[in-house]
Protein backbone atom coordinates (compact mmCIF):
# COMPACT_ATOMS: atom_id res chain seq x y z
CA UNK A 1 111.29 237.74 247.19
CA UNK A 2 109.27 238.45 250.77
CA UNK A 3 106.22 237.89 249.57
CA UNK A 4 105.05 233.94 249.80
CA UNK A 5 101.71 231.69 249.00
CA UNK A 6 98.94 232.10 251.21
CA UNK A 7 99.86 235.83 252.08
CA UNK A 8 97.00 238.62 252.52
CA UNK A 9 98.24 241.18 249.80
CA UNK A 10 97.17 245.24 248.45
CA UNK A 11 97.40 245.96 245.08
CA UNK A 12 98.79 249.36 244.88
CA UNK A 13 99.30 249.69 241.16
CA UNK A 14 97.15 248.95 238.15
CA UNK A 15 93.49 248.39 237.23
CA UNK A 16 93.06 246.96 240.29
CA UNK A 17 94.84 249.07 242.57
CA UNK A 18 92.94 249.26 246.44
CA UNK A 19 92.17 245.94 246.05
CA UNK A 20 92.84 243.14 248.53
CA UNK A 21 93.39 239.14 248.09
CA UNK A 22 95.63 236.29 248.95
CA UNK A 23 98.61 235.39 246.86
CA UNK A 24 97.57 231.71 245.10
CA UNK A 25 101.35 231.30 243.18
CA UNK A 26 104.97 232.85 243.43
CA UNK A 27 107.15 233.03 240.28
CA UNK A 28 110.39 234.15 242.33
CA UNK A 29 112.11 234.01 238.94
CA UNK A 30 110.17 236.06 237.13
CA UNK A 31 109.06 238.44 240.23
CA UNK A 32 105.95 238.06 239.67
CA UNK A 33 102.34 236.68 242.17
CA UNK A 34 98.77 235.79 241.15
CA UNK A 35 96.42 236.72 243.82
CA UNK A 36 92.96 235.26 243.77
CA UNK A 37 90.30 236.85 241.66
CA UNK A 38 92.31 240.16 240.82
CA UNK A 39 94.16 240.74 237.37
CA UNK A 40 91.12 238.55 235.61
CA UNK A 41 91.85 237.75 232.39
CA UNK A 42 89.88 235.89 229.90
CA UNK A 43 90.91 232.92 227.57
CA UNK A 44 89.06 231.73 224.55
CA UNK A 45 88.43 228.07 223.89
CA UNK A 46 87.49 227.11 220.42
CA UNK A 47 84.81 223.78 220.39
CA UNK A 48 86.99 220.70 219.96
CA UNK A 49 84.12 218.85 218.74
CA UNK A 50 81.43 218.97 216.19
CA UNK A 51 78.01 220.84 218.38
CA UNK A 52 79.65 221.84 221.18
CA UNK A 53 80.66 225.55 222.32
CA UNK A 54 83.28 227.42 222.45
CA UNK A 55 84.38 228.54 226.62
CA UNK A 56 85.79 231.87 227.34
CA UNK A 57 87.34 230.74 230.74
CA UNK A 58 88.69 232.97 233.45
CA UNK A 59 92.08 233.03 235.05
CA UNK A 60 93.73 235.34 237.48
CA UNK A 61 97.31 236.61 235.57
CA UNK A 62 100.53 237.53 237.42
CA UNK A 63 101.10 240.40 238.26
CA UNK A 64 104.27 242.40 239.02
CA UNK A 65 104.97 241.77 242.80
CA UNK A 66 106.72 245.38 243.24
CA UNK A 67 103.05 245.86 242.54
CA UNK A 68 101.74 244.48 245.66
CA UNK A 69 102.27 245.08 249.35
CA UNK A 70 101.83 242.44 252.52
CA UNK A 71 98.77 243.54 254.45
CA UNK A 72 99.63 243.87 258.27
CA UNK A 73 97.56 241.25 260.21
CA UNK A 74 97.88 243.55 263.34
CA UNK A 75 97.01 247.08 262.09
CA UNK A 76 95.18 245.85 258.73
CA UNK A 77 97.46 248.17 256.71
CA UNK A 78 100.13 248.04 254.38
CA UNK A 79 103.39 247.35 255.38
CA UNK A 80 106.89 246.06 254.13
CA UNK A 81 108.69 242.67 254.99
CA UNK A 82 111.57 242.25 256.52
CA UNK A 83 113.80 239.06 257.94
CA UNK A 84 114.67 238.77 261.76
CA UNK A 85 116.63 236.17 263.61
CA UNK A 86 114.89 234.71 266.88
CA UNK A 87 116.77 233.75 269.88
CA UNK A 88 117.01 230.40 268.93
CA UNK A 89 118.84 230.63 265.65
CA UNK A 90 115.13 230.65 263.69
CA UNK A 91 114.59 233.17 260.81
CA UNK A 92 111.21 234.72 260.41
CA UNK A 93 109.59 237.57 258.57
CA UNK A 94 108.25 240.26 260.00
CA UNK A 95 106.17 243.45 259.37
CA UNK A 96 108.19 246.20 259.35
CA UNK A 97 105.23 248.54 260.49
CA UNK A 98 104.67 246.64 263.95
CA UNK A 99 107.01 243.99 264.00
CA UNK A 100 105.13 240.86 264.33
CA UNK A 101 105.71 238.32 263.04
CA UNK A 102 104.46 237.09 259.64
């Protein structure tokens, strides 16, 4: 998976397609990403005891990460990742649109 924590992301598929945000958690096993405050779902907490309320609390769900695409810190658009070797043995991702590096 090329697309890692703290990464500015698009959403190009869904309810929240056009939308940007930074990826908060990577489930490589799953392929999936949770970007902050996009894909907000709700969860229902019942009262656990006698006069208080019940919470509906929000969470950000993953979402699909052949649903997202890096944002290019360079040009500000899309663009895929790709791996590179540096002269001195290092491997590094880079954009593929202008190849800096991530």
């Amino acid at each position: 998976m090329k697309i890692k924590k703290n990464d500015t992301v698009k959403i190009i598929a869904g309810k929240d397609k056009g939308k940007t945000g930074k990826v908060m958690q990577v489930f490589p096993g799953h392929n999936k990403v949770v970007v902050e405050g996009l894909n907000v779902r709700h969860k229902h907490a019942k009262a656990r005891r006698q006069g208080e309320k019940g919470q509906k609390i929000e969470y950000s769900a993953p979402l699909d990460a052949s649903n997202v695409m890096l944002l290019d810190s360079k040009t500000g658009k899309v663009s895929r990742a790709g791996y590179k070797k540096l002269d001195s043995g290092e491997k590094v991702r880079i954009s593929k649109k202008s190849g800096e590096v991530i």
